[in-house]
N, C-alpha and C. Protein backbone atom coordinates (compact mmCIF):
# COMPACT_ATOMS: atom_id res chain seq x y z
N UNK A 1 5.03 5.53 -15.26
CA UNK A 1 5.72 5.57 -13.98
C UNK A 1 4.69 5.47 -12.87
N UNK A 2 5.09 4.57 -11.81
CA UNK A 2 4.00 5.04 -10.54
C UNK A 2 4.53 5.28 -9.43
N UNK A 3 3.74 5.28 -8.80
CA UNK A 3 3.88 5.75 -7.22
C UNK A 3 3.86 5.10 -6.23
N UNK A 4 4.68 5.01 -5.75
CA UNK A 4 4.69 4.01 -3.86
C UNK A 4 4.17 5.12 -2.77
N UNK A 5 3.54 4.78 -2.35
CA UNK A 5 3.57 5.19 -1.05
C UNK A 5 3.49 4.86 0.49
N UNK A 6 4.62 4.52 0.74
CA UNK A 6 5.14 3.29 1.44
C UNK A 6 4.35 4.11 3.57
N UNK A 7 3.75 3.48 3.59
CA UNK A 7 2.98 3.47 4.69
C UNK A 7 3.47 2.89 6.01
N UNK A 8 4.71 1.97 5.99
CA UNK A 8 5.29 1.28 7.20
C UNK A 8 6.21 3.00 8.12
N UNK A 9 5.28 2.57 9.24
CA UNK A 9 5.90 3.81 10.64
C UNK A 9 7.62 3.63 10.83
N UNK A 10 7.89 2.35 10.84
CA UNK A 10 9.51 2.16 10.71
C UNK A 10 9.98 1.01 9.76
N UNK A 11 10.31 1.41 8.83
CA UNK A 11 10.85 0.36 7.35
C UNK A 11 12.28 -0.08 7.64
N UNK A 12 12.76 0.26 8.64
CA UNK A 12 14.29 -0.42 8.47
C UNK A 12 13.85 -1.47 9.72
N UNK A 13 12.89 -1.65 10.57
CA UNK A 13 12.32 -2.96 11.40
C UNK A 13 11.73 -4.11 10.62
N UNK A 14 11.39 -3.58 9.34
CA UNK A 14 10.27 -4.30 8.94
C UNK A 14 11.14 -5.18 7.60
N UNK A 15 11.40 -6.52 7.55
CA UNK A 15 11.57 -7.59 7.19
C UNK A 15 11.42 -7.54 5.56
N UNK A 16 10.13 -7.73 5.58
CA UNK A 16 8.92 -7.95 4.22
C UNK A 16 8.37 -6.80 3.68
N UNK A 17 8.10 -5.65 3.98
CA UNK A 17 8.15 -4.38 3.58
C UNK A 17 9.33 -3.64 3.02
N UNK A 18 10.80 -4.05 3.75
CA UNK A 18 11.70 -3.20 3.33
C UNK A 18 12.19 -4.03 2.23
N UNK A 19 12.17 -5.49 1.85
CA UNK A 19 12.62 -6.21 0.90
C UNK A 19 11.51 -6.21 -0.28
N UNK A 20 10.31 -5.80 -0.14
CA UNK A 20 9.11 -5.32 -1.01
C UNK A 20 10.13 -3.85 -2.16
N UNK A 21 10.20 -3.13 -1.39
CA UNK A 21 10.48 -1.94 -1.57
C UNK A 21 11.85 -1.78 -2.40
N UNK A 22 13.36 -2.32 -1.79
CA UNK A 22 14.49 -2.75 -2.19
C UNK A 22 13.96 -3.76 -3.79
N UNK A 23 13.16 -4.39 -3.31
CA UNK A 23 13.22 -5.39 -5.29
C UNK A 23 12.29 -4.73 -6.35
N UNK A 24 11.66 -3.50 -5.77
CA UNK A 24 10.65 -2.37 -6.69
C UNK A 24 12.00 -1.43 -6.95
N UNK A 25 12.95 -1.06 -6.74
CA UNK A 25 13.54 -0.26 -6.56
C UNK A 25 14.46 -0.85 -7.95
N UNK A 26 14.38 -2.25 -7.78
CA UNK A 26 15.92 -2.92 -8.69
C UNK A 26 14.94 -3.11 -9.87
N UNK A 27 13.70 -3.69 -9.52
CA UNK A 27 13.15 -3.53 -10.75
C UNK A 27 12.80 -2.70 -12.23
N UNK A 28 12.37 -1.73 -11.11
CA UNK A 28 11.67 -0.62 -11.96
C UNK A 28 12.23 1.02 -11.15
N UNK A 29 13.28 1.26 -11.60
CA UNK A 29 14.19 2.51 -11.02
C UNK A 29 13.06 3.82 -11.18
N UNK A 30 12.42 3.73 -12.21
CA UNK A 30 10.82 4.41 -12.62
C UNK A 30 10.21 4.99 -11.55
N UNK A 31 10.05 3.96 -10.72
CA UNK A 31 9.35 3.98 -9.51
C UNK A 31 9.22 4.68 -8.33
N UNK A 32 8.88 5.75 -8.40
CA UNK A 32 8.47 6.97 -7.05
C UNK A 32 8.38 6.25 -5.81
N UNK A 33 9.31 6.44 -4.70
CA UNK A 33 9.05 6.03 -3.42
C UNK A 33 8.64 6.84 -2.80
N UNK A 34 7.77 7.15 -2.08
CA UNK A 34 7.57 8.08 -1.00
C UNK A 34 7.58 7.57 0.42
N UNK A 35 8.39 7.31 1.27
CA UNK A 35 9.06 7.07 2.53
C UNK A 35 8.12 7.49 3.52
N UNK A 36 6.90 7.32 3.97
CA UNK A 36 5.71 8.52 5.00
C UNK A 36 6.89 8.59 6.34
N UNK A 37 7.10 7.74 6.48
CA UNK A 37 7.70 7.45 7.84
C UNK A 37 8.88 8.32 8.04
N UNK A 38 10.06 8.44 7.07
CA UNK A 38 11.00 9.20 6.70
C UNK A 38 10.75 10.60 6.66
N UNK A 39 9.56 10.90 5.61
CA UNK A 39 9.40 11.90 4.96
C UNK A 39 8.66 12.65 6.18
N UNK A 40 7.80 12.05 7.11
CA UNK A 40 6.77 12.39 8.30
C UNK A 40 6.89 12.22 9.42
N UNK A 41 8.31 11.97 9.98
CA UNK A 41 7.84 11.11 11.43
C UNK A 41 7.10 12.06 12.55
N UNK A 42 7.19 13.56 12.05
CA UNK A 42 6.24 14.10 13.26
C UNK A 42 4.75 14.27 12.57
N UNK A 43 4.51 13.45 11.90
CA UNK A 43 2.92 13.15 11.01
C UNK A 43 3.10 14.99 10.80
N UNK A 44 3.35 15.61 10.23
CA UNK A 44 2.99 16.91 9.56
C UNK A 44 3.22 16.71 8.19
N UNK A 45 2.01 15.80 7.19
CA UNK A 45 2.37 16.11 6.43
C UNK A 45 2.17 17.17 5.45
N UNK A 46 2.87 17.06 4.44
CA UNK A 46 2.87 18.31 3.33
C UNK A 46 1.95 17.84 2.17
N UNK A 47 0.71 18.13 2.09
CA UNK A 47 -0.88 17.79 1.54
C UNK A 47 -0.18 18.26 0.34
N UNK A 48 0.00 19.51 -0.47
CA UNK A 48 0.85 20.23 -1.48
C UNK A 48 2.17 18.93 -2.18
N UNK A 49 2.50 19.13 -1.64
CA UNK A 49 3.70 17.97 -1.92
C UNK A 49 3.49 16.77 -1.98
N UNK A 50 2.52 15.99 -1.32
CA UNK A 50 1.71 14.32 -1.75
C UNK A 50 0.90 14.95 -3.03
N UNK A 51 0.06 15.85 -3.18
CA UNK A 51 -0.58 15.71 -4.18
C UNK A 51 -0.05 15.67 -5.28
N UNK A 52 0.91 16.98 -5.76
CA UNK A 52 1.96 17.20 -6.86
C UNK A 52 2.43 15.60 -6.60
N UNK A 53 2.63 14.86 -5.95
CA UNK A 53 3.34 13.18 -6.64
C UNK A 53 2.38 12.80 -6.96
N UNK A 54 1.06 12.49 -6.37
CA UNK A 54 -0.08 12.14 -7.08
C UNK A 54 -0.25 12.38 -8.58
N UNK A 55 -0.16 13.56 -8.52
CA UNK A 55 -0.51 13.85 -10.07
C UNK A 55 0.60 13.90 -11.38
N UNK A 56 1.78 13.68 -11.06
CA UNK A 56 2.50 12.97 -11.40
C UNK A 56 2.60 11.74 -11.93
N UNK A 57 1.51 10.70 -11.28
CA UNK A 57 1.88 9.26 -11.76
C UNK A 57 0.38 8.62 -12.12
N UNK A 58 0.50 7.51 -12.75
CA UNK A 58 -0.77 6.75 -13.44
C UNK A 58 -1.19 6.19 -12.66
N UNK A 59 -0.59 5.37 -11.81
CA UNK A 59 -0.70 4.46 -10.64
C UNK A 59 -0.52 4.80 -9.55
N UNK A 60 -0.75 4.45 -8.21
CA UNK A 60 -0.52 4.85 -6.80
C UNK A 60 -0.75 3.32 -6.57
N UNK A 61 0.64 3.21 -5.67
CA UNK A 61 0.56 1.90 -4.95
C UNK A 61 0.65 2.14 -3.68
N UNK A 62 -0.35 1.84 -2.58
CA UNK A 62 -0.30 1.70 -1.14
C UNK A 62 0.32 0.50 -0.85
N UNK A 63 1.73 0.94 -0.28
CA UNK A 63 2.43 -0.21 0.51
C UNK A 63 2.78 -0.32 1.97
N UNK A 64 2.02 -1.22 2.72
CA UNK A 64 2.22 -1.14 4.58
C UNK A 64 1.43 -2.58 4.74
N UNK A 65 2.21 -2.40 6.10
CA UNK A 65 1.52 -3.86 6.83
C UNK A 65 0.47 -3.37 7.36
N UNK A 66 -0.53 -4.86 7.33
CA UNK A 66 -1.82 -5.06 7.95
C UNK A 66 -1.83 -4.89 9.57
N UNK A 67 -2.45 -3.48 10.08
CA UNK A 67 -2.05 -3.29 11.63
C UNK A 67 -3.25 -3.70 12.32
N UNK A 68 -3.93 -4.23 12.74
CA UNK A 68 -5.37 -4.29 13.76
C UNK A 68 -6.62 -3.88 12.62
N UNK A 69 -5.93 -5.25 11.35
CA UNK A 69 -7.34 -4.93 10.17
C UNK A 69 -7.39 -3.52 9.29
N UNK A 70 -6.41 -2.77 9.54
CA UNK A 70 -6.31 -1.56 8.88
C UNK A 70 -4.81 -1.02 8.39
N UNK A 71 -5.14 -0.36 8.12
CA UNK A 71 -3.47 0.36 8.01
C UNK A 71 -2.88 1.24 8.87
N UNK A 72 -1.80 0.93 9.21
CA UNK A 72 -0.63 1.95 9.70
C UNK A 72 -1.77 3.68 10.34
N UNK A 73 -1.62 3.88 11.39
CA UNK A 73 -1.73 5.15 11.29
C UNK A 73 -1.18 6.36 10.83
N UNK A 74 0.17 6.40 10.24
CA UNK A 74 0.45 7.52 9.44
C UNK A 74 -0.10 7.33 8.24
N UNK A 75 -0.39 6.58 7.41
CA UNK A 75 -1.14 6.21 6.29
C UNK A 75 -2.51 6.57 6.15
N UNK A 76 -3.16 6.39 7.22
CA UNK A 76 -4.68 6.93 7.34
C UNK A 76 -4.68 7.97 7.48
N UNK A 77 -3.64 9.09 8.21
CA UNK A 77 -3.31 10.25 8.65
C UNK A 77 -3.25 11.07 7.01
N UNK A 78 -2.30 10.51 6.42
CA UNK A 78 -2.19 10.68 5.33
C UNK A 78 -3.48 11.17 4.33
N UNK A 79 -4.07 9.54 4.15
CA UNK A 79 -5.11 9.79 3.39
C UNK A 79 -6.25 10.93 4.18
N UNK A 80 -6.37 10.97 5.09
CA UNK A 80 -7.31 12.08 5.42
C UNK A 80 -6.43 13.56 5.71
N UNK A 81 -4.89 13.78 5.46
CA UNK A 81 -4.45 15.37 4.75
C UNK A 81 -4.93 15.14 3.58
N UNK A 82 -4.25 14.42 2.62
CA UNK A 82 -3.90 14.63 1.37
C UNK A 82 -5.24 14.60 0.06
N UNK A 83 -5.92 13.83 0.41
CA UNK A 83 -7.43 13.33 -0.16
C UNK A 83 -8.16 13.87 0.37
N UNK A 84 -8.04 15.47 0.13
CA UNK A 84 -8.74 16.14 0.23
C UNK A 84 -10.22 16.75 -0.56
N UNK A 85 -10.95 17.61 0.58
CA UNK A 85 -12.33 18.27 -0.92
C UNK A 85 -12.08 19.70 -1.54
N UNK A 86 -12.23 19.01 -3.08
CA UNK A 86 -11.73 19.87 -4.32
C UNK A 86 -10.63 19.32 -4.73
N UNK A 87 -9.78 18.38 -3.89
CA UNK A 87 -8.49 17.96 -4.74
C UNK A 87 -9.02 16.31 -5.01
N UNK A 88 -9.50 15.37 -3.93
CA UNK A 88 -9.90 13.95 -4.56
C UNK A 88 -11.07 14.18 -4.87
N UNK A 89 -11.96 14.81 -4.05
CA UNK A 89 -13.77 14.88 -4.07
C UNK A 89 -13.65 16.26 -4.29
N UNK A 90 -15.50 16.66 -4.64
CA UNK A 90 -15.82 17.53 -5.02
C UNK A 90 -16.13 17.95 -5.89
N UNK A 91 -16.92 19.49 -6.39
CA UNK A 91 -17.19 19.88 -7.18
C UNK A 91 -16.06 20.17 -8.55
N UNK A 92 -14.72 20.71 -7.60
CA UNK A 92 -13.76 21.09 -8.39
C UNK A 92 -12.49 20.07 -7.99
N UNK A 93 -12.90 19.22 -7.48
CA UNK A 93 -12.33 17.51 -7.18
C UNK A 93 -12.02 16.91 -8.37
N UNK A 94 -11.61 15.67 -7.91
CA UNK A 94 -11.54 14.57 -8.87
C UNK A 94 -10.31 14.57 -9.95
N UNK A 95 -9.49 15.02 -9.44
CA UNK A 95 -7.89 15.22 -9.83
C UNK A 95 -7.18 13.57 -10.11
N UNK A 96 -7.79 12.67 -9.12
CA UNK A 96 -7.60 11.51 -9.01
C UNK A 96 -7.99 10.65 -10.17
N UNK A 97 -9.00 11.34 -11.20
CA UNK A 97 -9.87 10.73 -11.59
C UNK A 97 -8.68 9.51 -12.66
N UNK A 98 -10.07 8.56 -12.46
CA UNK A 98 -8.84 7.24 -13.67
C UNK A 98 -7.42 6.92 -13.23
N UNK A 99 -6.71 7.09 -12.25
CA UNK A 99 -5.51 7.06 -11.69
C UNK A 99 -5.63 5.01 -11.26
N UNK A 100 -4.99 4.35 -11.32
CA UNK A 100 -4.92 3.22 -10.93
C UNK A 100 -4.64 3.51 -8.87
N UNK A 101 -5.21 2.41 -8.57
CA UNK A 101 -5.24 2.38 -6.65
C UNK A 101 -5.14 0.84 -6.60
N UNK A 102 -3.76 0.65 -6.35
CA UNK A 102 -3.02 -0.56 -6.09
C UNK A 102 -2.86 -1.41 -4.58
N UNK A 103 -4.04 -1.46 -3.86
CA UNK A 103 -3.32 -1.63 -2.54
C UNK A 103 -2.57 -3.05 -2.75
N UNK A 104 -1.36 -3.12 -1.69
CA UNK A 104 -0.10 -3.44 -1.24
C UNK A 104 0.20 -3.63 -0.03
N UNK A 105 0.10 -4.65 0.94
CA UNK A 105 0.23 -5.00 2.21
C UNK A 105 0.43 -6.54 2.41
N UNK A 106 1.19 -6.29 3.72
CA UNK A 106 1.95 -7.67 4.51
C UNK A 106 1.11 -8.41 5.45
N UNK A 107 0.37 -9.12 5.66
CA UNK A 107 -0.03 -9.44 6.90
C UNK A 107 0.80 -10.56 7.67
N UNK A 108 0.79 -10.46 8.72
CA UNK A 108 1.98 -11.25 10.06
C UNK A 108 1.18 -12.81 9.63
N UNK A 109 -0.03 -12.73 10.10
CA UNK A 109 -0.78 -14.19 10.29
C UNK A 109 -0.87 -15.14 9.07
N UNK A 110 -0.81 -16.38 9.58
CA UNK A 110 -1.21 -17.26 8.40
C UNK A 110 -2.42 -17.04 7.71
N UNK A 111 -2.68 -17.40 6.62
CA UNK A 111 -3.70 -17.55 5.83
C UNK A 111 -4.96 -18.21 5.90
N UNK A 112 -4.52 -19.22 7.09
CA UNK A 112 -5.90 -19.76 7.79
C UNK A 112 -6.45 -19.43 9.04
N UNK A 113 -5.64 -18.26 9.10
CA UNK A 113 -6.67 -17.53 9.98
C UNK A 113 -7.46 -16.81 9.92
N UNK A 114 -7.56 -16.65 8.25
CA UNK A 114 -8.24 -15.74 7.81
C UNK A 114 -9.67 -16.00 7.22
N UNK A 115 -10.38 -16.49 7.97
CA UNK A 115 -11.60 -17.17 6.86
C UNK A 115 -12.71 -17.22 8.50
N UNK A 116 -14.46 -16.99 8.06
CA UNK A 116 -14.81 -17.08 9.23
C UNK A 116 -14.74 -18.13 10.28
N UNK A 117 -14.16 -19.67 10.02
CA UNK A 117 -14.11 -20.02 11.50
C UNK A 117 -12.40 -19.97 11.95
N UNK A 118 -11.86 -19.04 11.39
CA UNK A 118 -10.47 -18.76 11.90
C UNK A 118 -10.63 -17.57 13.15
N UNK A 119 -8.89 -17.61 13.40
CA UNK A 119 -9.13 -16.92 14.40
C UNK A 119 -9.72 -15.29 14.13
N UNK A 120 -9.17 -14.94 13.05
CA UNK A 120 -9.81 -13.43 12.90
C UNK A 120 -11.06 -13.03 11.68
N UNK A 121 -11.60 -14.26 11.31
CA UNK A 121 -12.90 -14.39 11.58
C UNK A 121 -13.84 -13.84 9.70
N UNK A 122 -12.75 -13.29 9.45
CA UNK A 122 -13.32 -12.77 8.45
C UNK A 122 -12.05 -12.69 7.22
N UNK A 123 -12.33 -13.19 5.67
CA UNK A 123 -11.17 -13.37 4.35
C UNK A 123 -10.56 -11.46 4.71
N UNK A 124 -9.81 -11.81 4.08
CA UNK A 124 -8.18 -10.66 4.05
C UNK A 124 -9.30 -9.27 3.18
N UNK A 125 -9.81 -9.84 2.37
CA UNK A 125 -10.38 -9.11 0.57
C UNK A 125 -11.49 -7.77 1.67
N UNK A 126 -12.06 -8.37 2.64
CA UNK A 126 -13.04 -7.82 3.60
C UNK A 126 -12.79 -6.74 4.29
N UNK A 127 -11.53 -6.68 4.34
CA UNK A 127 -10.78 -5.51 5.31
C UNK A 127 -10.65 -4.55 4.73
N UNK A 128 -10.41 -4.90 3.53
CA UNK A 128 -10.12 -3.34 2.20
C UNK A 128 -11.93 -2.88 1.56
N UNK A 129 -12.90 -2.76 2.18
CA UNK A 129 -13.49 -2.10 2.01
C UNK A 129 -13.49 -0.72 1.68
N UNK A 130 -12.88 -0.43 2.66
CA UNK A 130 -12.76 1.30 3.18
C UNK A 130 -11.87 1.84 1.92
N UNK A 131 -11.01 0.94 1.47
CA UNK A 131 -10.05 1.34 0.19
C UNK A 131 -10.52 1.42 -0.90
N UNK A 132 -11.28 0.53 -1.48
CA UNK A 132 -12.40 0.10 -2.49
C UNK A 132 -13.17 1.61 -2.83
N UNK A 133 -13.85 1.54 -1.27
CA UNK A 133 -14.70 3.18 -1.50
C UNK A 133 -13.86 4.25 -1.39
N UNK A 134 -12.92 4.39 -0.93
CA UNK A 134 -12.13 5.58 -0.95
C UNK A 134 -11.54 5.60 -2.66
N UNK A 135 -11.25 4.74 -3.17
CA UNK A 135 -10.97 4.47 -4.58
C UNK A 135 -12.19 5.54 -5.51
N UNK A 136 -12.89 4.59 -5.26
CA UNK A 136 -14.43 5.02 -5.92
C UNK A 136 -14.78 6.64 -5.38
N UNK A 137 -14.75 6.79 -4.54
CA UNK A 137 -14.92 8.11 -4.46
C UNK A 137 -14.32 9.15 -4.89
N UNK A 138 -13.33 8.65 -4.90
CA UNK A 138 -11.89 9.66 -5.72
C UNK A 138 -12.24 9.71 -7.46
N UNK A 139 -13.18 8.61 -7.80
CA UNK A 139 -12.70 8.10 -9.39
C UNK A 139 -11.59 7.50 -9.68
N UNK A 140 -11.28 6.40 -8.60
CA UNK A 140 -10.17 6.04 -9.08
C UNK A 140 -9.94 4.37 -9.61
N UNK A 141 -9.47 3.90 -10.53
CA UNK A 141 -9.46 2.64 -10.78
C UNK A 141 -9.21 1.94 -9.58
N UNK A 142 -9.82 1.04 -8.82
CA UNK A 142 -9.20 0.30 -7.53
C UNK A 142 -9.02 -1.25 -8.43
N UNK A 143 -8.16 -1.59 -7.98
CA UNK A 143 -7.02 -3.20 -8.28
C UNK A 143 -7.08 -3.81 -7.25
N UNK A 144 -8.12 -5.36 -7.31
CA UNK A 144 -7.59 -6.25 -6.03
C UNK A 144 -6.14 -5.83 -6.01
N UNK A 145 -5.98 -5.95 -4.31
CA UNK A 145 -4.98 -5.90 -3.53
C UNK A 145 -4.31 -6.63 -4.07
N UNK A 146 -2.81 -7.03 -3.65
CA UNK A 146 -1.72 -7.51 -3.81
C UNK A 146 -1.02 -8.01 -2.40
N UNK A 147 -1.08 -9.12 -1.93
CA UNK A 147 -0.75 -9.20 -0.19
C UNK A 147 -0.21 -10.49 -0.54
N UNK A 148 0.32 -10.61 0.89
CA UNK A 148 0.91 -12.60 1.31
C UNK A 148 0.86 -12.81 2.57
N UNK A 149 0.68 -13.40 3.29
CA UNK A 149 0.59 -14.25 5.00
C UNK A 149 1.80 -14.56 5.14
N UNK A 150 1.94 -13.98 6.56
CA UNK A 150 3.20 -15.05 7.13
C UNK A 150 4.12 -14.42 7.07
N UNK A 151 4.45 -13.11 7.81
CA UNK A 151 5.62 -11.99 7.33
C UNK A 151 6.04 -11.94 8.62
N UNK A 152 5.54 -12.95 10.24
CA UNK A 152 6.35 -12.67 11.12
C UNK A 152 6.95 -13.57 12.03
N UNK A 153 8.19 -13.46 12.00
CA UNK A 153 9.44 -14.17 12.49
C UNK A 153 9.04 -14.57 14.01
N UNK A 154 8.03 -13.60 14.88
CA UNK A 154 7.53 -14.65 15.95
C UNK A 154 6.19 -15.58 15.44
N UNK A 155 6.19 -15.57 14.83
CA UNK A 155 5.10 -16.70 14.52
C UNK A 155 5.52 -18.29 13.71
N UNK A 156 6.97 -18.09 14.05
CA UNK A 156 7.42 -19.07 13.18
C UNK A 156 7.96 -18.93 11.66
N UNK A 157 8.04 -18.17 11.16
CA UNK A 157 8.30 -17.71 9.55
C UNK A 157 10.26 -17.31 10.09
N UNK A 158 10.86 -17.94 9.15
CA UNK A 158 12.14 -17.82 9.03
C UNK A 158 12.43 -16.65 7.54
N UNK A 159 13.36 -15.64 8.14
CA UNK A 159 13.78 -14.75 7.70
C UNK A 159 13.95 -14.87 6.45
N UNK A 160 14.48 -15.67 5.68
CA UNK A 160 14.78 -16.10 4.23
C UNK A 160 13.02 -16.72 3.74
N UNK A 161 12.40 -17.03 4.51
CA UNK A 161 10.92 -17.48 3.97
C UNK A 161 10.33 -15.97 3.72
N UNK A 162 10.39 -15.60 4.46
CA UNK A 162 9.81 -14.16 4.24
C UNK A 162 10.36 -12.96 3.26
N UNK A 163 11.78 -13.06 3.47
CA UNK A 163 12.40 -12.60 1.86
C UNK A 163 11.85 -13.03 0.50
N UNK A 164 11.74 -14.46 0.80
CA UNK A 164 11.14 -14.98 -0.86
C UNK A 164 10.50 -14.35 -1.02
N UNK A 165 8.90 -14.86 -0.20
CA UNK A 165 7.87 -13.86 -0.18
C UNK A 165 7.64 -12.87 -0.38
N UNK A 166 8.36 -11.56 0.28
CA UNK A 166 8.39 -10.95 -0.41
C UNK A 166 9.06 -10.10 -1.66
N UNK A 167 9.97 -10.75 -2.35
CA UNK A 167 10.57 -11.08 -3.54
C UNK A 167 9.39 -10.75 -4.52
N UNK A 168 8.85 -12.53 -4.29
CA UNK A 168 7.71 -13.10 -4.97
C UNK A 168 6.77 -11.86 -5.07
N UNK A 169 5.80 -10.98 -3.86
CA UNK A 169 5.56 -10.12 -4.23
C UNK A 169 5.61 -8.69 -4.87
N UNK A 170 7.01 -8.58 -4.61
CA UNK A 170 7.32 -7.19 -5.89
C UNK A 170 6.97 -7.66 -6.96
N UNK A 171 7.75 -9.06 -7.79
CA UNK A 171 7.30 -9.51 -8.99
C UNK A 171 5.90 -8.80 -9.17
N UNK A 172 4.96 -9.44 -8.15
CA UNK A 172 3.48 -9.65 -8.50
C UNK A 172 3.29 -8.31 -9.00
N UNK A 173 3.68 -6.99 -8.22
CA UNK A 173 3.56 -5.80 -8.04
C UNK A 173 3.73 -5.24 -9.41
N UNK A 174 5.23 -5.59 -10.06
CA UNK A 174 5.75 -5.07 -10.94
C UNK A 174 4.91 -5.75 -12.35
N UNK A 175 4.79 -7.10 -12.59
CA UNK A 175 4.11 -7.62 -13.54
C UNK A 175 2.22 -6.78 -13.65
N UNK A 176 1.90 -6.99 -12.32
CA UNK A 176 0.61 -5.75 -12.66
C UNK A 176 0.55 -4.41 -13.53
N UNK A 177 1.60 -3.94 -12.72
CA UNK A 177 1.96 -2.69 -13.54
C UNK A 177 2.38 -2.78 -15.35
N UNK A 178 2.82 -3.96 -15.35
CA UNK A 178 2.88 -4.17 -16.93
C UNK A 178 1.78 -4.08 -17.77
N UNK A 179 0.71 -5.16 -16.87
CA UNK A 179 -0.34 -5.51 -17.70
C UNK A 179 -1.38 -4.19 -17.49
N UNK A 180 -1.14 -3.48 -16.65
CA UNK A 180 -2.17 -1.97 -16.58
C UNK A 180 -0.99 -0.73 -17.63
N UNK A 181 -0.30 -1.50 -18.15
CA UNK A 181 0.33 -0.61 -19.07
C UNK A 181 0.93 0.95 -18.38
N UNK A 182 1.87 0.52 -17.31
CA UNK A 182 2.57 1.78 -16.55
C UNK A 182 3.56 2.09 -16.92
């Protein structure tokens, strides 16, 4: 069984996130949602209560859109309650250890904007640094990301293009999880 932990601030706005979520749901009923946005909207979260799901599941999938190269601020909020020292790090840390770290995100922009002579200058893979090492620090298996371009309706992307899409990516989501044996 794994874990979502769905990082979008408002999921009933969001297009390609909430149809991510809805075809994980039909897929694999298995599947732990955790709602931050729902579960948090006055960001207080309950560190006790993310962890117990943590430790609960094999996998953790981070799911949110790409905000200004990073993630969502309740998500970062998140990871700095919940990934805590003695519960991810530490001496008496490492609770995380061997856990699969799935990141999962939407980005608005095309795909050719993503490369250095585009407009934002630098590949998609570059941005998830900070995830990579937060992975690693925890002990945790980190999994190239899982993403797609082109999730926003002012940029030209028609509503049913972006459904496929993200269709297409739960698949991706759910078939991973096969082959990491979840």
């Amino acid at each position: 069984m794994a874990l979502v932990i769905l990082g979008h601030p408002d999921i009933e706005k969001s297009l390609a996130n909430r149809t991510i979520i809805e075809e994980l749901k039909i897929s694999d009923p298995a599947v732990e949602i955790r709602d931050l946005g729902n579960l948090y909207p006055d960001y207080h979260i309950d560190a006790r209560a993310e962890q117990e799901a943590l430790l609960r599941h094999k996998a953790v999938i981070f799911q949110y859109p790409l905000y200004w190269y990073s993630m969502p601020a309740i998500l970062k909020h998140w990871f700095d309650t919940v990934f805590e020292y003695q519960f991810a790090y530490g001496s008496q840390g490492g609770k995380l250890k061997d856990k699969y770290f799935i990141p999962s995100f939407t980005v608005g922009a095309p795909e050719r904007e993503y490369n250095p002579l585009g407009e934002h200058h630098f590949r998609v893979h570059e941005f998830c640094k900070n995830l990579e090492q937060t992975a690693y620090y925890a002990g945790m298996k980190y999994t190239d990301p899982v993403y797609f371009h082109g999730t926003s309706v002012n940029a030209g992307y028609t509503e049913e293009d972006i459904k496929a899409k993200a269709r297409l990516h739960a698949r991706k989501l759910t078939k991973k999880l096969a082959e990491l044996q979840i």
